[in-house]
Structure formats: structure tokens, C-alpha cells
PDB file of N, CA and C in Angstrom:
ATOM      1  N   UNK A   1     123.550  97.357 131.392  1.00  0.00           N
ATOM      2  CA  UNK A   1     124.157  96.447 130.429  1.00  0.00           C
ATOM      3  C   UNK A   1     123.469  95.087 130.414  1.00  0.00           C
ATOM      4  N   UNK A   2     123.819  94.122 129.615  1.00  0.00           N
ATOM      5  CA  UNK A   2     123.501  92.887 129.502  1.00  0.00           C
ATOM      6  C   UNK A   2     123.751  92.553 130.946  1.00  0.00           C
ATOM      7  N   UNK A   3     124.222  92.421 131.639  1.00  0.00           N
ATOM      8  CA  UNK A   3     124.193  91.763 132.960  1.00  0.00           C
ATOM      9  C   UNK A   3     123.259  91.556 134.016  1.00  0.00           C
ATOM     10  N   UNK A   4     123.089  93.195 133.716  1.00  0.00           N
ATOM     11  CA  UNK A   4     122.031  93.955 134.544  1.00  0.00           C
ATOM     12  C   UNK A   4     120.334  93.159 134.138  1.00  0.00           C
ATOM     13  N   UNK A   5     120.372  93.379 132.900  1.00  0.00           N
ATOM     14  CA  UNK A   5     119.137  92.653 132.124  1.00  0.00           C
ATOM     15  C   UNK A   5     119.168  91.082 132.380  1.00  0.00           C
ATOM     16  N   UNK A   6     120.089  90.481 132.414  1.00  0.00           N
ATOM     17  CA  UNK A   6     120.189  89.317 133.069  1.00  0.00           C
ATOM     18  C   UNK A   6     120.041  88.754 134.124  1.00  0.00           C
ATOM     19  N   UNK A   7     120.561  89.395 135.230  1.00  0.00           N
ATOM     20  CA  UNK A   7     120.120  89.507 137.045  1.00  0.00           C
ATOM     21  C   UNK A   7     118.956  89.765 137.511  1.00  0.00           C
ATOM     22  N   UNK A   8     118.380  90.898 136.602  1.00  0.00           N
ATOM     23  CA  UNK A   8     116.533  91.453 136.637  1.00  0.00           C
ATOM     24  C   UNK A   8     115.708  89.991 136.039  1.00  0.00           C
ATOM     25  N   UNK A   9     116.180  89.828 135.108  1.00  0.00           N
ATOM     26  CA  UNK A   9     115.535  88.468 134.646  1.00  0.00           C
ATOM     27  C   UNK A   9     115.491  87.366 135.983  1.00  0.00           C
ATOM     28  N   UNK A  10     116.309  86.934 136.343  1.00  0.00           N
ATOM     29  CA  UNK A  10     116.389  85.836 137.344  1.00  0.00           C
ATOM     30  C   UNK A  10     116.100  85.932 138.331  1.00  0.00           C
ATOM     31  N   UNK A  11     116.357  87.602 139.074  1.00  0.00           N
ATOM     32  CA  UNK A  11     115.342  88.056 140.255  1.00  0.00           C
ATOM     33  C   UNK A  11     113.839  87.590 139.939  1.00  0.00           C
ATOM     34  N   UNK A  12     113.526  88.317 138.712  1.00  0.00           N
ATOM     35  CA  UNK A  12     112.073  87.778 138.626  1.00  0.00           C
ATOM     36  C   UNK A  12     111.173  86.761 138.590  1.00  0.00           C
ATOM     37  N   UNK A  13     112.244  85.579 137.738  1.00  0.00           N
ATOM     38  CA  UNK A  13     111.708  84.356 137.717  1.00  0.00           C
ATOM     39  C   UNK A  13     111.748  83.743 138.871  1.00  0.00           C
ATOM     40  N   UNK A  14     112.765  83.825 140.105  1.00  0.00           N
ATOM     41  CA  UNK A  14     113.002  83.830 141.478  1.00  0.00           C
ATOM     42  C   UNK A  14     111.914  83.689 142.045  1.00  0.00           C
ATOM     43  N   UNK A  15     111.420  85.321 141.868  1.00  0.00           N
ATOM     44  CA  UNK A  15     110.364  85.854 142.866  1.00  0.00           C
ATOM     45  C   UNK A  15     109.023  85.065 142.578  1.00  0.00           C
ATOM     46  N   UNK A  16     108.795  85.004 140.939  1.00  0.00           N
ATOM     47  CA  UNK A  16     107.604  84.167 140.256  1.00  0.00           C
ATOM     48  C   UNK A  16     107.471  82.816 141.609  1.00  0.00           C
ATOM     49  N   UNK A  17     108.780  81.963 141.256  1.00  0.00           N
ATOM     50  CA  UNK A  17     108.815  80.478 141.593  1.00  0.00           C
ATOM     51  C   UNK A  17     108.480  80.709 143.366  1.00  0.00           C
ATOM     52  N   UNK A  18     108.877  81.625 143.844  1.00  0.00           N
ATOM     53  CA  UNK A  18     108.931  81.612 145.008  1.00  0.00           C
ATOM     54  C   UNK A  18     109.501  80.551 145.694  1.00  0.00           C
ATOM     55  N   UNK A  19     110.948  80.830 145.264  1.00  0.00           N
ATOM     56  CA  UNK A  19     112.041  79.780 145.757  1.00  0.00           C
ATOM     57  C   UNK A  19     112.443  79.850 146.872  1.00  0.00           C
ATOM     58  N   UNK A  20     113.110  79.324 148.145  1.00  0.00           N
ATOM     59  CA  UNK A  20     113.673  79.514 149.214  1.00  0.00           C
ATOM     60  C   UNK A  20     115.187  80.290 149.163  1.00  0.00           C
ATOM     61  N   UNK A  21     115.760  79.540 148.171  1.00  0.00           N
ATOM     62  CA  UNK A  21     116.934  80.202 147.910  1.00  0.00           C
ATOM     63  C   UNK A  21     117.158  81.767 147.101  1.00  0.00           C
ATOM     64  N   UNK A  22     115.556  82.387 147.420  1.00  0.00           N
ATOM     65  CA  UNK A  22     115.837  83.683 146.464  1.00  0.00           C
ATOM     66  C   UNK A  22     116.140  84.731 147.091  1.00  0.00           C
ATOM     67  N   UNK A  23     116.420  84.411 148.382  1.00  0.00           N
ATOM     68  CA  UNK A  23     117.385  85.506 149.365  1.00  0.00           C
ATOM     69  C   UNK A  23     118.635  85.344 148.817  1.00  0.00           C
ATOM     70  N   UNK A  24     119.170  83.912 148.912  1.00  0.00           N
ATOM     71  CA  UNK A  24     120.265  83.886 148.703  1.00  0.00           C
ATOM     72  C   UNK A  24     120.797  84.388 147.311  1.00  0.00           C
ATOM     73  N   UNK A  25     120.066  84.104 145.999  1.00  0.00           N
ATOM     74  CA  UNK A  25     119.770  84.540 145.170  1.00  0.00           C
ATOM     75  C   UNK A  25     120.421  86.045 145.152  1.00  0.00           C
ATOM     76  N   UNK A  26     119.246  86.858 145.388  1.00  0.00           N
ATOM     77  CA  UNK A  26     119.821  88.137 145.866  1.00  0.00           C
ATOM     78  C   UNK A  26     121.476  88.841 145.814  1.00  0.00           C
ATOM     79  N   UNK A  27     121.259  87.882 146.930  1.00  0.00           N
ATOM     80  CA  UNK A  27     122.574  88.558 147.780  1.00  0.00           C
ATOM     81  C   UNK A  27     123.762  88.321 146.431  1.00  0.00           C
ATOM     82  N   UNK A  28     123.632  87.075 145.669  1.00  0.00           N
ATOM     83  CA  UNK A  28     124.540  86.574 144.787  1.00  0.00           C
ATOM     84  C   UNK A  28     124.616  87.596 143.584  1.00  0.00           C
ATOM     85  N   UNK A  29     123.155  88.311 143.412  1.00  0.00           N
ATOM     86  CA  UNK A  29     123.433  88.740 142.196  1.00  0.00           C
ATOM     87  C   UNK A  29     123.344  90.159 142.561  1.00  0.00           C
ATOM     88  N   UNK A  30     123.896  90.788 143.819  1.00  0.00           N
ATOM     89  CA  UNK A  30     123.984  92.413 144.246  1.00  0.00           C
ATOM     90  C   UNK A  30     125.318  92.458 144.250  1.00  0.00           C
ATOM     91  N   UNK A  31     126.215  91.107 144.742  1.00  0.00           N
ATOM     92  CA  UNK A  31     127.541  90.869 144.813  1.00  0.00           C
ATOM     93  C   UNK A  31     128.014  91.117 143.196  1.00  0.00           C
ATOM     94  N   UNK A  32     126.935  90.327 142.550  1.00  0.00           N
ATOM     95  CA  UNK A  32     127.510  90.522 140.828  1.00  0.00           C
ATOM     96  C   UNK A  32     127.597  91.792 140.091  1.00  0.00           C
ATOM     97  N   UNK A  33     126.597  92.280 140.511  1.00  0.00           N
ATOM     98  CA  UNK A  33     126.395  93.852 139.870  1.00  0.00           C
ATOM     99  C   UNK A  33     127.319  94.458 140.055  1.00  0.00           C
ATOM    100  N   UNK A  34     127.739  94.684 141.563  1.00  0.00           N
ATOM    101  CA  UNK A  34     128.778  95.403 141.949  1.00  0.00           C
ATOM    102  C   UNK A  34     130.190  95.214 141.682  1.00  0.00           C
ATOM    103  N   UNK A  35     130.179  94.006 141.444  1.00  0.00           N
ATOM    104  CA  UNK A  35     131.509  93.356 140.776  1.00  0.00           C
ATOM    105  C   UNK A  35     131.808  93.975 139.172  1.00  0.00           C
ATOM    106  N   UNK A  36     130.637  94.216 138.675  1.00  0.00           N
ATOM    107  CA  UNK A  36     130.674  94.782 137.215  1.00  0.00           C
ATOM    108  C   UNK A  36     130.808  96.126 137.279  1.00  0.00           C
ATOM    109  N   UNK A  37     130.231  97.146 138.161  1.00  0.00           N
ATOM    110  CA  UNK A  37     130.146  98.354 138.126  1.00  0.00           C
ATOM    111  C   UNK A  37     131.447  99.429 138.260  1.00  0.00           C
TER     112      UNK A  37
END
């Protein structure tokens, strides 16, 4: 769904920036998925 396409998006730009917080990241948006599923 849109969500999904949304979370993939921000993982990626994440991973691009190579942010510190893209663990945390992560974890925030596996919590989200699952919250939707």
C-alpha cells in the first residue's frame, strides 16, 4: 500500500544520506508497517 511505498522511500533516502539515526529510523518504520498490517 501507500505506506509501504512511503517507508521504502525514506529507508532509501536514509540509507543515501547515511544518517546516524537510520537504525533508529528502521526500527520506527518496521514498528509502522506492522502496525498497518
Amino acid at each position: 500500500g501507500h505506506a509501504v511505498r512511503s517507508a521504502i522511500r525514506i529507508m532509501r533516502a536514509r540509507s543515501d544520506a547515511r544518517e546516524p539515526l537510520a537504525a533508529q529510523e528502521k526500527i520506527r518504520i518496521e514498528i509502522l508497517l506492522k502496525e498497518n498490517l
